[in-house]
N, C-alpha and C. Protein backbone atom coordinates (compact mmCIF):
# COMPACT_ATOMS: atom_id res chain seq x y z
N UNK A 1 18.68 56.38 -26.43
CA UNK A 1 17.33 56.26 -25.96
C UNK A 1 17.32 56.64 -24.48
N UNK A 2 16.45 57.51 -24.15
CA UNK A 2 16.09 57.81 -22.55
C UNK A 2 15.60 56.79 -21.90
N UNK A 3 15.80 57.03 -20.64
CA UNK A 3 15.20 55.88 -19.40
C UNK A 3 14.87 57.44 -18.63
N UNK A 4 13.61 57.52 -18.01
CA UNK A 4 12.75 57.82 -17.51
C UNK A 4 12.51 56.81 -16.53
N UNK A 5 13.31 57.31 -14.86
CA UNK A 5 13.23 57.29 -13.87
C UNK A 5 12.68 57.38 -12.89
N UNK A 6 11.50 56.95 -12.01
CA UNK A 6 10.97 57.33 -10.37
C UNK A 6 10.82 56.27 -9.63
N UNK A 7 10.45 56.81 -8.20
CA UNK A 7 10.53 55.94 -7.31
C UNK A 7 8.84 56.15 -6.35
N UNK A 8 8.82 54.92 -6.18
CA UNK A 8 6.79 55.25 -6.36
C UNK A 8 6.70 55.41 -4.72
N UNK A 9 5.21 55.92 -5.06
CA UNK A 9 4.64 55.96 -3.27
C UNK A 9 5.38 54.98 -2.40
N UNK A 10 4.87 53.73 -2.80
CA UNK A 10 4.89 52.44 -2.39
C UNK A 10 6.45 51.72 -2.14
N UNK A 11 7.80 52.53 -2.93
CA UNK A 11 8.25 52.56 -2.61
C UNK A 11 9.40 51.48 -3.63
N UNK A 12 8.54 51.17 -4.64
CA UNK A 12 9.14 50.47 -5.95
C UNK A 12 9.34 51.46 -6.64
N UNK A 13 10.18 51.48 -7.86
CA UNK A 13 11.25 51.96 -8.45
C UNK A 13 10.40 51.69 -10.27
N UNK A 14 9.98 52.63 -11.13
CA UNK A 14 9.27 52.30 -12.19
C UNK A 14 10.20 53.43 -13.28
N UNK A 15 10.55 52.61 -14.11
CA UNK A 15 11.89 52.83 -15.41
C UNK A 15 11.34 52.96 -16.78
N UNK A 16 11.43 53.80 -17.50
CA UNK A 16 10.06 53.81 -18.47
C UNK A 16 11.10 54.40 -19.72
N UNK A 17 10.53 54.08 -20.59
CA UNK A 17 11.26 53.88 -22.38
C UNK A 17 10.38 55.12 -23.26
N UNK A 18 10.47 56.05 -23.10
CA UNK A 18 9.71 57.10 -23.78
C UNK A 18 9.10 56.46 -25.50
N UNK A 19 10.60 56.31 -25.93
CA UNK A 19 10.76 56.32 -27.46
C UNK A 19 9.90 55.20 -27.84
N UNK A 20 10.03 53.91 -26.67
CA UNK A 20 9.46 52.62 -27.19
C UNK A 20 7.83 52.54 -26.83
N UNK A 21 6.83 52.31 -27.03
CA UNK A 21 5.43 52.53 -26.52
C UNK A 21 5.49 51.33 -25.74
N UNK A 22 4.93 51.50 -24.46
CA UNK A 22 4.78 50.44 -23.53
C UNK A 22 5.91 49.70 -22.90
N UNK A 23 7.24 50.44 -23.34
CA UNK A 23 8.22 49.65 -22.43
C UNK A 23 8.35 50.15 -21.22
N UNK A 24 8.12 49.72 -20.44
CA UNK A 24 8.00 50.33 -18.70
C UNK A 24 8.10 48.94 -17.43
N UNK A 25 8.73 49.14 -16.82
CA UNK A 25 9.26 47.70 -15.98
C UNK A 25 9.80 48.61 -14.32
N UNK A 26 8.81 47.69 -13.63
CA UNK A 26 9.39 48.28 -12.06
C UNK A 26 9.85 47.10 -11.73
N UNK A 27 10.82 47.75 -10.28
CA UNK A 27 11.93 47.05 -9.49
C UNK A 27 12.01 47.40 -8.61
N UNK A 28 12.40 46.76 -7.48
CA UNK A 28 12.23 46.38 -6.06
C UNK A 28 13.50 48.23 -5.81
N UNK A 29 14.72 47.91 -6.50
CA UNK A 29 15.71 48.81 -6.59
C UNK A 29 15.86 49.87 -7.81
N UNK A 30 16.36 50.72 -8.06
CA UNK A 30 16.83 51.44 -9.02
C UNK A 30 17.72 50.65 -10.32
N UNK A 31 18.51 49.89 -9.73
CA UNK A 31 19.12 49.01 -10.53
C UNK A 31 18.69 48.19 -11.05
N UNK A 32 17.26 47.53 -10.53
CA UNK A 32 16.55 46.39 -11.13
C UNK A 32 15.65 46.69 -12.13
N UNK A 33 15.05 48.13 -11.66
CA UNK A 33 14.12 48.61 -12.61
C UNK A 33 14.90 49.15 -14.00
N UNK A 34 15.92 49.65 -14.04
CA UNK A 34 16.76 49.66 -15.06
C UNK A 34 17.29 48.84 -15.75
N UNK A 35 17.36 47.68 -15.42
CA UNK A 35 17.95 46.17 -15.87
C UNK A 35 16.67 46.10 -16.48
N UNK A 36 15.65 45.71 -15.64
CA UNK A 36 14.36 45.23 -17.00
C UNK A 36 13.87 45.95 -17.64
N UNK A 37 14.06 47.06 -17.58
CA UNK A 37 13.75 48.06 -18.88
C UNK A 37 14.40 47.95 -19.98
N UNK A 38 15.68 48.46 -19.52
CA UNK A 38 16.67 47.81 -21.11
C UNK A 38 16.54 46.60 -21.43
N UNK A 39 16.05 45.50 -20.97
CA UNK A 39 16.09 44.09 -21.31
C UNK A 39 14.91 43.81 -22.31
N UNK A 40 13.60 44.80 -21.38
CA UNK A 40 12.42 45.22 -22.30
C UNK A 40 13.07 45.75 -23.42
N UNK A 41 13.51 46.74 -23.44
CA UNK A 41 13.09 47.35 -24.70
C UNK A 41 14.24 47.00 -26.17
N UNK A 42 14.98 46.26 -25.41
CA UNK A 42 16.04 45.28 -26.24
C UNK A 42 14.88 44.50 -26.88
N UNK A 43 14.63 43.93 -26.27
CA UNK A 43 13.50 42.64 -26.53
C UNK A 43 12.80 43.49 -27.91
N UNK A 44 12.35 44.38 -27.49
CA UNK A 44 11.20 45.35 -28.42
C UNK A 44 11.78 45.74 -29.57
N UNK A 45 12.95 46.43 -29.33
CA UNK A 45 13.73 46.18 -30.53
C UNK A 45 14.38 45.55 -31.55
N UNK A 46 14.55 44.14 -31.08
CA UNK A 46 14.65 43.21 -32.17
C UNK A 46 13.42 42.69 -32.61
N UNK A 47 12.03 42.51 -31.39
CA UNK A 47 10.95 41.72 -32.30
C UNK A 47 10.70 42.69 -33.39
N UNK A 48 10.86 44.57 -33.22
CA UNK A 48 10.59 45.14 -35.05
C UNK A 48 11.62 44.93 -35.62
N UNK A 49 12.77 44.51 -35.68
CA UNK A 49 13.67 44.45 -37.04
C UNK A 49 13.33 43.65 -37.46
N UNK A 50 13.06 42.20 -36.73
CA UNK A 50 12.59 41.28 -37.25
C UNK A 50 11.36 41.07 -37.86
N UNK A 51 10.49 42.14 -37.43
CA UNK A 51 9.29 42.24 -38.40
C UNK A 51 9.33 43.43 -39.43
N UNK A 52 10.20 43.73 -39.68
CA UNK A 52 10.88 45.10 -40.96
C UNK A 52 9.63 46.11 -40.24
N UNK A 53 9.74 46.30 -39.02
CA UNK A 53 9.16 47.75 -38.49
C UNK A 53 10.15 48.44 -37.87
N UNK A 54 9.80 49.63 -38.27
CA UNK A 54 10.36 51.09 -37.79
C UNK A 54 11.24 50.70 -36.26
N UNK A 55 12.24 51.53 -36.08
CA UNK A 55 12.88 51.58 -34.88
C UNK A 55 13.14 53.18 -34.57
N UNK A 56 13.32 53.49 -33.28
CA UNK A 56 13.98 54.93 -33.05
C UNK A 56 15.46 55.33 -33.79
N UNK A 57 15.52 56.00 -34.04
CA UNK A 57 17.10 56.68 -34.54
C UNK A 57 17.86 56.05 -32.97
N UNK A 58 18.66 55.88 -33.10
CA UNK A 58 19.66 55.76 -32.18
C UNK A 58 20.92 56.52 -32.00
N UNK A 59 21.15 57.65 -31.38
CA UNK A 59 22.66 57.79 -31.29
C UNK A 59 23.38 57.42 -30.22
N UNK A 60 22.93 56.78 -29.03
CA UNK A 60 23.33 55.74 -28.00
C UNK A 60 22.14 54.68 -27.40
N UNK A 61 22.71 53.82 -26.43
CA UNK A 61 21.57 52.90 -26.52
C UNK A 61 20.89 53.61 -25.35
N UNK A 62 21.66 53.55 -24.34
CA UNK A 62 20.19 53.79 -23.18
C UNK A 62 20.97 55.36 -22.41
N UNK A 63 20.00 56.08 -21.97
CA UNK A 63 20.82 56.99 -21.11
C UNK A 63 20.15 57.67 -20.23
N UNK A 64 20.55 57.12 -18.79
CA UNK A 64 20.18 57.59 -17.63
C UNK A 64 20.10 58.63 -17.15
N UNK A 65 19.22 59.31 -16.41
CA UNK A 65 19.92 60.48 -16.08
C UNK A 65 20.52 59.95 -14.62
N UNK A 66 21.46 61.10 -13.94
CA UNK A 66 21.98 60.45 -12.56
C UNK A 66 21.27 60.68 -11.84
């Protein structure tokens, strides 16, 4: 799964989940905004297994670009 990366006007850091709808989480740092994204979209991904809904194909879990 992609992480979709920037760093805003303002100067916060916004980490965004293409595959997942609405997973998107900013952070003070690069590292933080990446931590709650995957944490998001972890989260997102078990509440559909657990509701027998659809998930993305996976052939790794998260992947940054540098």
């Amino acid at each position: 799964m992609n992480i979709e990366i920037e760093k805003e006007a303002d100067g916060r850091w916004i980490a965004e989940v293409p595959d997942l709808s609405g997973v998107m989480a900013y952070g003070t740092t690069r590292q933080d905004a990446l931590a709650k994204a995957e944490s998001l979209a972890l989260r997102v991904i078990a509440d559909r297994l657990d509701h027998g809904e659809a998930i993305p194909e996976l052939d790794e879990l998260f992947a940054v670009p540098a």
